[in-house]
PDB file of N, CA and C in Angstrom:
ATOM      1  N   UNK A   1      19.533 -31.676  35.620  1.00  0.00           N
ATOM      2  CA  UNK A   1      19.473 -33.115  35.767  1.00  0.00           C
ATOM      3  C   UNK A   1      20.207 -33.767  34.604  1.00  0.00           C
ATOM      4  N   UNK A   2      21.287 -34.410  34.493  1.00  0.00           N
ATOM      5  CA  UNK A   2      21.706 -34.936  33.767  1.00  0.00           C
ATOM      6  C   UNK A   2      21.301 -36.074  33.255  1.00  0.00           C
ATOM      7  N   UNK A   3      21.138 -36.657  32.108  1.00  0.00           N
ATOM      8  CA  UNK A   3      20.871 -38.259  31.419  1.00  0.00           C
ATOM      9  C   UNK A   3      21.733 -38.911  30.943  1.00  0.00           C
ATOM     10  N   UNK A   4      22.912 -38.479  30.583  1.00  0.00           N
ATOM     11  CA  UNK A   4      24.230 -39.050  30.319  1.00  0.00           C
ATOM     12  C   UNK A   4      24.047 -40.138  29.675  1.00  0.00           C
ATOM     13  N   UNK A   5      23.575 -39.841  27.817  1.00  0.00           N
ATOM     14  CA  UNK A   5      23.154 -41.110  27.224  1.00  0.00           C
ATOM     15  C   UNK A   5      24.422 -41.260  26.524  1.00  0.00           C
ATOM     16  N   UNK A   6      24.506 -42.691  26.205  1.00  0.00           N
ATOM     17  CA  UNK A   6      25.592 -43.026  25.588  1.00  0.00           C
ATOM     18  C   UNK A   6      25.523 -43.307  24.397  1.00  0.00           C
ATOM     19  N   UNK A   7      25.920 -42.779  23.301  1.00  0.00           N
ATOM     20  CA  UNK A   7      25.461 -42.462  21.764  1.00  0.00           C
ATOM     21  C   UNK A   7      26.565 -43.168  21.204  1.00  0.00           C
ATOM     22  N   UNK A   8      25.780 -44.132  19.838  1.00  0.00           N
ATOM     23  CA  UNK A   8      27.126 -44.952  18.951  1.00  0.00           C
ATOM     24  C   UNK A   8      27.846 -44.471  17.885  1.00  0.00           C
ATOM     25  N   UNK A   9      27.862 -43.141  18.114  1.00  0.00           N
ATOM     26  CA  UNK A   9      29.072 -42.486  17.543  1.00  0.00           C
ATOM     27  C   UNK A   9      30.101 -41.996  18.092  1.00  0.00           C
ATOM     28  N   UNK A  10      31.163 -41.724  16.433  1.00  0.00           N
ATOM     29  CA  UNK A  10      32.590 -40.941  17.018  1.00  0.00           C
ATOM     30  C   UNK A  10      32.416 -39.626  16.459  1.00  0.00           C
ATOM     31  N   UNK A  11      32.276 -38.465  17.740  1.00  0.00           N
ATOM     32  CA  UNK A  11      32.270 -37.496  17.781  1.00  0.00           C
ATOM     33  C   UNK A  11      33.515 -36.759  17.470  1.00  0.00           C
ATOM     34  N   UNK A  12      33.764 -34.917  16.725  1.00  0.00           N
ATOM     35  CA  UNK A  12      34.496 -35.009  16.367  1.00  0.00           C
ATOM     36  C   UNK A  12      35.955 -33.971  17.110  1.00  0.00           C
ATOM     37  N   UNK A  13      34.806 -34.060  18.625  1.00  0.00           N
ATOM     38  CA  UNK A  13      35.135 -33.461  19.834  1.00  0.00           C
ATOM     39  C   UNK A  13      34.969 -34.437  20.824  1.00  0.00           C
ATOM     40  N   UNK A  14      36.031 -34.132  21.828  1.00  0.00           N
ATOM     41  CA  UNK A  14      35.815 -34.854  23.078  1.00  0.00           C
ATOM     42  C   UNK A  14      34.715 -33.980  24.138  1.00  0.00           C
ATOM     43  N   UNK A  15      34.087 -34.270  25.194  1.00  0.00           N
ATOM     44  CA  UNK A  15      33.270 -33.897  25.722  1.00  0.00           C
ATOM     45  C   UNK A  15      34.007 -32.363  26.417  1.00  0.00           C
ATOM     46  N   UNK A  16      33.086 -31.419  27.253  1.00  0.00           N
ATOM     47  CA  UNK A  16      34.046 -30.124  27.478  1.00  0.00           C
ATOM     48  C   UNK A  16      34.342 -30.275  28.705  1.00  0.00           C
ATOM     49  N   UNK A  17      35.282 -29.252  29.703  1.00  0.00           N
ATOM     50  CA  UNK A  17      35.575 -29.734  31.111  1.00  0.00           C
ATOM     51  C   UNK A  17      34.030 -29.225  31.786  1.00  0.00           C
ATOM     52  N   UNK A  18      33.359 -28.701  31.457  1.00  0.00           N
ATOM     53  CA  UNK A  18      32.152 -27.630  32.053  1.00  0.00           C
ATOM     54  C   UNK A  18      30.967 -28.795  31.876  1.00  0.00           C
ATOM     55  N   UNK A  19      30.251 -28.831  33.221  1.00  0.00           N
ATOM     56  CA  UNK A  19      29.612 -29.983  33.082  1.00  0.00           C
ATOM     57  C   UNK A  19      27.771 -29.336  33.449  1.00  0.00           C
ATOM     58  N   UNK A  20      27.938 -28.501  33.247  1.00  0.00           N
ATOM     59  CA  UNK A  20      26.516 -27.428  33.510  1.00  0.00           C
ATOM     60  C   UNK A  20      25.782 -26.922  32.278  1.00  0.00           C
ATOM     61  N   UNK A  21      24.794 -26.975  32.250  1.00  0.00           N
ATOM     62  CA  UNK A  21      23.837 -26.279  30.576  1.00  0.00           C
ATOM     63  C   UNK A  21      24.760 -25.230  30.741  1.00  0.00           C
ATOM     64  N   UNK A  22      24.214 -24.048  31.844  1.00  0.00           N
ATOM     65  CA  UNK A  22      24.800 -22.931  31.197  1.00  0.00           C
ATOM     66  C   UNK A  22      26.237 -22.577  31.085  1.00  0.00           C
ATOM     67  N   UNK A  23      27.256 -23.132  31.803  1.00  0.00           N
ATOM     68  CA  UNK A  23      28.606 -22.746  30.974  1.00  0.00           C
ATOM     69  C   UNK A  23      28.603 -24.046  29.838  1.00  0.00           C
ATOM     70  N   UNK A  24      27.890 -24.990  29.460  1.00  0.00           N
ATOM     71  CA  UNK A  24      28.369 -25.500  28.381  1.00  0.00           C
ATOM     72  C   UNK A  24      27.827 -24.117  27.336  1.00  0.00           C
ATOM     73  N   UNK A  25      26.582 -23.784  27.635  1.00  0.00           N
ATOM     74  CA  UNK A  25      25.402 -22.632  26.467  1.00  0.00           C
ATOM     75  C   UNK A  25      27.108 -21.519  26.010  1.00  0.00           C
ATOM     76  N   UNK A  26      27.432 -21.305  27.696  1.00  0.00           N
ATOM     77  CA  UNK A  26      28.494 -19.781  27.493  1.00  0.00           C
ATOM     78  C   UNK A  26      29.318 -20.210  26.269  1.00  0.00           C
ATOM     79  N   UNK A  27      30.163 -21.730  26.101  1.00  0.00           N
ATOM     80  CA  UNK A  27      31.383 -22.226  25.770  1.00  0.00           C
ATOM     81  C   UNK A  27      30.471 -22.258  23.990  1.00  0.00           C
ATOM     82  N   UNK A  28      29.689 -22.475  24.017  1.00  0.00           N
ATOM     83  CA  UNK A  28      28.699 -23.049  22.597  1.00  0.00           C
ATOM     84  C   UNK A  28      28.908 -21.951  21.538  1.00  0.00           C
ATOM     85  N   UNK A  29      28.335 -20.701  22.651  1.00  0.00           N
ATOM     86  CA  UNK A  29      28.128 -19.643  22.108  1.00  0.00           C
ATOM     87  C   UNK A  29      29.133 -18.407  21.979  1.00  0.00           C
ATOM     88  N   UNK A  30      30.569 -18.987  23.047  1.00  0.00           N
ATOM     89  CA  UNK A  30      31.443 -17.799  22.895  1.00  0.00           C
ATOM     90  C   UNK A  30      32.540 -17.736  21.353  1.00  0.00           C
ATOM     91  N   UNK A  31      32.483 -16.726  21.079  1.00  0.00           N
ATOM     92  CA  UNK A  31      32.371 -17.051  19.282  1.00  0.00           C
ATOM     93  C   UNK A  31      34.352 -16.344  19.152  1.00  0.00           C
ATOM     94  N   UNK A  32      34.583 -16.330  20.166  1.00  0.00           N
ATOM     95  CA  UNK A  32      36.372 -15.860  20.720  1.00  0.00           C
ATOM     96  C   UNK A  32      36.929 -16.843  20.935  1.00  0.00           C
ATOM     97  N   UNK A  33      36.340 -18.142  20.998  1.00  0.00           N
ATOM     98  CA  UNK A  33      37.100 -19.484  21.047  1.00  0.00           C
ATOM     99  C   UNK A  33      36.754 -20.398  19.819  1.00  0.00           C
ATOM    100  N   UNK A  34      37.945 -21.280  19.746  1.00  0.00           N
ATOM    101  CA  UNK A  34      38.067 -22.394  18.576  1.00  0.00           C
ATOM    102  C   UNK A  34      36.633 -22.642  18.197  1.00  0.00           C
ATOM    103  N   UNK A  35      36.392 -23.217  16.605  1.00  0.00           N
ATOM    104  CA  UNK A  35      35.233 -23.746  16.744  1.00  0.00           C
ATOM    105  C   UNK A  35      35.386 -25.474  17.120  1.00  0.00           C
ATOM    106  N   UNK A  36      36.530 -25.988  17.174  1.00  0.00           N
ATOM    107  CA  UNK A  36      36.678 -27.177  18.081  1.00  0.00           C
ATOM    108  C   UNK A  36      35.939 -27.104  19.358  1.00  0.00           C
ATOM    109  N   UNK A  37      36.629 -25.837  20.509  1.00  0.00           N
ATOM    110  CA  UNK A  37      36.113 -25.965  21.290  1.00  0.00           C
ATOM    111  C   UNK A  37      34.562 -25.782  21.395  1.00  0.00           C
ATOM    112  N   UNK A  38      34.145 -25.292  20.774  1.00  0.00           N
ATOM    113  CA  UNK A  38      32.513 -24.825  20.740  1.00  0.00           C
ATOM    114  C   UNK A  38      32.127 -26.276  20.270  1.00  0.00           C
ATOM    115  N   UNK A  39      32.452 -27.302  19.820  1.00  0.00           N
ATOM    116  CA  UNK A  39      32.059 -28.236  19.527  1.00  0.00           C
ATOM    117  C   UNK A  39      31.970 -29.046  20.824  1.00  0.00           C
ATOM    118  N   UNK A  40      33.345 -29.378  21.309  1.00  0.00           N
ATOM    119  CA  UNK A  40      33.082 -29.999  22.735  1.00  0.00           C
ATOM    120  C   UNK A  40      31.901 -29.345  23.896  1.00  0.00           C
ATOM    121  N   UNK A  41      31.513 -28.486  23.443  1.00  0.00           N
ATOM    122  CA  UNK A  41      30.344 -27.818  23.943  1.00  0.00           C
ATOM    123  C   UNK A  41      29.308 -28.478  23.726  1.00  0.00           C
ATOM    124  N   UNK A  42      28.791 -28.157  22.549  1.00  0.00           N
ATOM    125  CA  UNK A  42      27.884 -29.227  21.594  1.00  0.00           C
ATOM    126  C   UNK A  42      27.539 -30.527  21.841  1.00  0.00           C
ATOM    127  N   UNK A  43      28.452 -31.319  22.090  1.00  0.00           N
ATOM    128  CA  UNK A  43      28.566 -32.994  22.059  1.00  0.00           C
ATOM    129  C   UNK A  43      28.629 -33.052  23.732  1.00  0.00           C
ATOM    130  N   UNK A  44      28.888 -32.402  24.659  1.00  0.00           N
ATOM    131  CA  UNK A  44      28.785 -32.353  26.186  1.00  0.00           C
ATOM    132  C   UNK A  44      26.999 -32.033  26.254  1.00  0.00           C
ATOM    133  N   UNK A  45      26.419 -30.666  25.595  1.00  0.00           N
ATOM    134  CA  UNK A  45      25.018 -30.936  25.952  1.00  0.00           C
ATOM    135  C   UNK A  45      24.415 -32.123  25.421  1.00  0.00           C
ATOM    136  N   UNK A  46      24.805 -32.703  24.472  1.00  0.00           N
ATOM    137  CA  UNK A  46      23.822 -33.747  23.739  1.00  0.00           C
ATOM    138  C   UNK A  46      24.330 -35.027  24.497  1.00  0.00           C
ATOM    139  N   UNK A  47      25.358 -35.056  25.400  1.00  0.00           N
ATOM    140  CA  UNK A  47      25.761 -36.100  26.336  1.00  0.00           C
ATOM    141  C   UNK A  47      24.820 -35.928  27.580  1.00  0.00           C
ATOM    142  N   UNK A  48      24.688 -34.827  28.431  1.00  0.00           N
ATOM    143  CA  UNK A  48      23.700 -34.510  29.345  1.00  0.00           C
ATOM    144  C   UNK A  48      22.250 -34.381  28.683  1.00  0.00           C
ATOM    145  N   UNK A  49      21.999 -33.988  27.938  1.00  0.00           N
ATOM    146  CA  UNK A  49      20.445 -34.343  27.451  1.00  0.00           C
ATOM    147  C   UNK A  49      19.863 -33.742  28.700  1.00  0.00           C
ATOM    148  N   UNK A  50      18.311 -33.868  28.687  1.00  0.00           N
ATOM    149  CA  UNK A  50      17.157 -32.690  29.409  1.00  0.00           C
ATOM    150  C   UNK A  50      16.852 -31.492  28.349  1.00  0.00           C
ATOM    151  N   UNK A  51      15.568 -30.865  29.095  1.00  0.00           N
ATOM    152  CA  UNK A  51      14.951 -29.850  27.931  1.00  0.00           C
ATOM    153  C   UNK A  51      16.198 -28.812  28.027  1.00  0.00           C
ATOM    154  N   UNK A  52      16.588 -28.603  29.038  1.00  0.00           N
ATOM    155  CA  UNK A  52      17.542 -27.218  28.919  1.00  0.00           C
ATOM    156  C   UNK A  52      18.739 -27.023  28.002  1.00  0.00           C
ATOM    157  N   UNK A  53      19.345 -28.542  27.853  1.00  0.00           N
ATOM    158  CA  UNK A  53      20.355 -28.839  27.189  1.00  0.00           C
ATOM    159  C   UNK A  53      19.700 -28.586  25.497  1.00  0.00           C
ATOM    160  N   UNK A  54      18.436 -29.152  25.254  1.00  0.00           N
ATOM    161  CA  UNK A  54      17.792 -29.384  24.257  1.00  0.00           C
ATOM    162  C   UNK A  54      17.520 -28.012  23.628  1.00  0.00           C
ATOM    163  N   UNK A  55      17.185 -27.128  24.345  1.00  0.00           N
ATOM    164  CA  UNK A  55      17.268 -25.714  24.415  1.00  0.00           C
ATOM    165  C   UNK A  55      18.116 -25.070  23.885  1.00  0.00           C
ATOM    166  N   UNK A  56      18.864 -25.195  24.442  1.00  0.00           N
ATOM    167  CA  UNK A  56      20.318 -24.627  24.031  1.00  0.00           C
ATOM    168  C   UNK A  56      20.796 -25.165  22.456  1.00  0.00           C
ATOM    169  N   UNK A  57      20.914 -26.767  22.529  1.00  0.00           N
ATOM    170  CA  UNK A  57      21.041 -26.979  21.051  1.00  0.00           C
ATOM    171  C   UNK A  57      20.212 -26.610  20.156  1.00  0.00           C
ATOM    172  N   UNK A  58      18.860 -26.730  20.313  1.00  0.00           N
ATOM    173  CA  UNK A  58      17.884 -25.843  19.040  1.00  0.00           C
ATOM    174  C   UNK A  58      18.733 -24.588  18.821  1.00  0.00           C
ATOM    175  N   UNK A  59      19.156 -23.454  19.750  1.00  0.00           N
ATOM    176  CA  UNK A  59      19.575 -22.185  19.712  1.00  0.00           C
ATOM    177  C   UNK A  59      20.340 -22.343  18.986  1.00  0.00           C
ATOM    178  N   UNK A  60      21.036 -23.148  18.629  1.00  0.00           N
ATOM    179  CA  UNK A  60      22.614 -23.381  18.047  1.00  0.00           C
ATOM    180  C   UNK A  60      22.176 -23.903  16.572  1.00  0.00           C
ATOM    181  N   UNK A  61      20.871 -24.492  16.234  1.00  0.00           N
ATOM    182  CA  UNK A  61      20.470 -24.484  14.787  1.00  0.00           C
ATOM    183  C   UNK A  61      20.360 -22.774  14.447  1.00  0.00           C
ATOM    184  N   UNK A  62      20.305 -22.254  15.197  1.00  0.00           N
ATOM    185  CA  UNK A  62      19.888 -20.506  14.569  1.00  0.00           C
ATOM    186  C   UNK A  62      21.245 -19.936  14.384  1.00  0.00           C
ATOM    187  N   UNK A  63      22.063 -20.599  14.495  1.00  0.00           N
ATOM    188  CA  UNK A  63      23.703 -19.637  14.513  1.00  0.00           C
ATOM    189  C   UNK A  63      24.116 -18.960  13.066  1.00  0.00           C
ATOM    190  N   UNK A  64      23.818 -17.814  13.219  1.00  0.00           N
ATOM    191  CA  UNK A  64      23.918 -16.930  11.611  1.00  0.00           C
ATOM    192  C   UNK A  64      25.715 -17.299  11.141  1.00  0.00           C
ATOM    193  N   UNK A  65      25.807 -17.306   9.696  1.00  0.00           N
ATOM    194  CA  UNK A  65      27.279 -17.115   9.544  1.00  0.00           C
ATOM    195  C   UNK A  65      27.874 -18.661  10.240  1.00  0.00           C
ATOM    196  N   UNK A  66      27.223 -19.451  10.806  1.00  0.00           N
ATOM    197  CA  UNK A  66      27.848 -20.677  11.104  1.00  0.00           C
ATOM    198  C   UNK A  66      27.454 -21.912  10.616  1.00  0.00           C
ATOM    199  N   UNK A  67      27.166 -22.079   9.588  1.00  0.00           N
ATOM    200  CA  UNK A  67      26.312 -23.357   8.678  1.00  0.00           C
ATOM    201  C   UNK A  67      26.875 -24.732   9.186  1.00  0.00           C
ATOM    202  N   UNK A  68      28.315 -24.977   9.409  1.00  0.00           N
ATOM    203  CA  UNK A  68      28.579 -26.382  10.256  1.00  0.00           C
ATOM    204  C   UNK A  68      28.092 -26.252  11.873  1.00  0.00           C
ATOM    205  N   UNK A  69      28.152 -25.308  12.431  1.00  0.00           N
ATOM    206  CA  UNK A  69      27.127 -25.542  13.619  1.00  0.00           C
ATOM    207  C   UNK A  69      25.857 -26.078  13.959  1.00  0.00           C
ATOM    208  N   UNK A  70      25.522 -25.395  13.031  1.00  0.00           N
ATOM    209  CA  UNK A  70      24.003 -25.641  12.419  1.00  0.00           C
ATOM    210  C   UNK A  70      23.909 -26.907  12.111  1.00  0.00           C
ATOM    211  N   UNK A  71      24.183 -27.214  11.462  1.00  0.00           N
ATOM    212  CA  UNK A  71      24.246 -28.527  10.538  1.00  0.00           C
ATOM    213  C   UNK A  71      24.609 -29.730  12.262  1.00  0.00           C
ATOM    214  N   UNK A  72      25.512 -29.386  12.473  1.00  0.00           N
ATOM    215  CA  UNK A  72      25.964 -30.315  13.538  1.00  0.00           C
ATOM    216  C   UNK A  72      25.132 -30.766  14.475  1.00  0.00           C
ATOM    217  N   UNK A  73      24.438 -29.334  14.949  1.00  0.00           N
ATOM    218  CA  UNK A  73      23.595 -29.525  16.145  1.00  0.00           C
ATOM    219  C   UNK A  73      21.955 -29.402  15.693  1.00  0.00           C
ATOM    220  N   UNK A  74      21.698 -29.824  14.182  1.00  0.00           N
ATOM    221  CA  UNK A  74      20.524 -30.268  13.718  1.00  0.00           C
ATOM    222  C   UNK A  74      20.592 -31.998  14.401  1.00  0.00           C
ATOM    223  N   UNK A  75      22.054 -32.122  13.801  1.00  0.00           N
ATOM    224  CA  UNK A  75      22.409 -33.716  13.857  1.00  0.00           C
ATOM    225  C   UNK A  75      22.171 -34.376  15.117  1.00  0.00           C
ATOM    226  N   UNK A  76      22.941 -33.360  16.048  1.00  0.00           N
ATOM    227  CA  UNK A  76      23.193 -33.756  17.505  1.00  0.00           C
ATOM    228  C   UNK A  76      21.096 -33.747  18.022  1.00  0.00           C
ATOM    229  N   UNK A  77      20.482 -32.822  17.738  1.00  0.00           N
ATOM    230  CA  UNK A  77      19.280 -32.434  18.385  1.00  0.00           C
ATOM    231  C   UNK A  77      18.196 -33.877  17.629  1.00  0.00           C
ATOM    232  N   UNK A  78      18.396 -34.797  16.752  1.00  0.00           N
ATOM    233  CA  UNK A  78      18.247 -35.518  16.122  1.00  0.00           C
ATOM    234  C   UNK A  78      18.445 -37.251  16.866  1.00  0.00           C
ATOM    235  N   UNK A  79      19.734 -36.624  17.704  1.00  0.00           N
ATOM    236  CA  UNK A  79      20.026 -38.145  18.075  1.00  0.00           C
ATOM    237  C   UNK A  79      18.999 -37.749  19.890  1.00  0.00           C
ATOM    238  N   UNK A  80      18.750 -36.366  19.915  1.00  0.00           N
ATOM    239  CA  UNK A  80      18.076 -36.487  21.088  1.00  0.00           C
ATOM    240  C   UNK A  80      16.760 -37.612  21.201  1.00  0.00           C
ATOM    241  N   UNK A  81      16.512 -38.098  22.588  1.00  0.00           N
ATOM    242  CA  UNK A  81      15.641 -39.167  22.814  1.00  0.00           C
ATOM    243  C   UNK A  81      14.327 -38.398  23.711  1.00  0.00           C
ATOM    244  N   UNK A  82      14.363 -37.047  24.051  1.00  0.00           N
ATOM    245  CA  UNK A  82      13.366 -36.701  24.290  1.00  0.00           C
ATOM    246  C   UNK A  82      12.436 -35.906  22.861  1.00  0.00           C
ATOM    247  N   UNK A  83      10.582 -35.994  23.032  1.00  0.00           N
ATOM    248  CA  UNK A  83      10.060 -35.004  22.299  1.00  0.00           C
ATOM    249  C   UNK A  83      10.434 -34.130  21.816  1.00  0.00           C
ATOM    250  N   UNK A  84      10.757 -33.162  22.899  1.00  0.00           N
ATOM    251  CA  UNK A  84      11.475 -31.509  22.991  1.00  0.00           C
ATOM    252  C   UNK A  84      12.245 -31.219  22.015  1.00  0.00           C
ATOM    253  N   UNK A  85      13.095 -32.124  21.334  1.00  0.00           N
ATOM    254  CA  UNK A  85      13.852 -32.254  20.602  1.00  0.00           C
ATOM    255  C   UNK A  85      13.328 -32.002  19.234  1.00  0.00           C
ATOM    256  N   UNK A  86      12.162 -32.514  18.988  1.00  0.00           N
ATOM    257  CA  UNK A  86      11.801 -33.167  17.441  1.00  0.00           C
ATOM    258  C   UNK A  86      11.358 -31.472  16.917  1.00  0.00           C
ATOM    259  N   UNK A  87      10.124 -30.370  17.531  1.00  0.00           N
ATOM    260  CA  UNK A  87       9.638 -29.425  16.819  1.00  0.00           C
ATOM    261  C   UNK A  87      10.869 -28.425  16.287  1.00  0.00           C
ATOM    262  N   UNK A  88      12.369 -28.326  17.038  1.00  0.00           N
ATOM    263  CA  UNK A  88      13.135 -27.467  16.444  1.00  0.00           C
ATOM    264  C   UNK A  88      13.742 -28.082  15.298  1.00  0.00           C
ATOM    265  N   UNK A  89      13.845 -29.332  14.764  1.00  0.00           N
ATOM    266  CA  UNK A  89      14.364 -29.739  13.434  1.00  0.00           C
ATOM    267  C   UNK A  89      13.282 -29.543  12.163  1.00  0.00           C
ATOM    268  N   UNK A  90      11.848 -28.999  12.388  1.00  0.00           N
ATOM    269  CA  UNK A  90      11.041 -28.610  11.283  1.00  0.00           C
ATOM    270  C   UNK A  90      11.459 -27.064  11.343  1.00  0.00           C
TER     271      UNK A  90
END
């Protein structure tokens, strides 16, 4: 289910062509592509929003060896507007 919130920032990716949790999760997590593109990953789930999306970005605070991921999608899981969101930033 998509929520397609509209957030007042400039992201530092454009959204990705993949408009599904799980190939955005595949694109997030495939570690053989740009980390640009893994970003437009990023900023596409936090555009669709829902727990699954929310899901996926918590996962992406755990990314070993990737501290701007992390960091990013603390940020991104932050601007989320559901609950679900709030227990993975403690």
């Amino acid at each position: 289910m998509s929520h397609s919130i509209e957030f007042e920032t400039v992201d530092p990716a454009p959204l990705a062509p993949e408009t599904t949790v799980p190939a955005l999760e595949h694109r997030l997590f495939n570690q053989e592509i740009t980390m640009f593109q893994r970003y437009r990953a990023l900023f596409s789930l936090r555009h669709i929003g829902g727990d699954d999306a929310i899901r996926v970005i918590a996962r992406a605070m755990t990314e070993p060896d990737r501290a701007l991921i992390r960091h990013d999608a603390a940020s991104v899981q932050g601007q989320a507007t559901a609950s679900k969101a709030i227990p993975p930033l403690f």
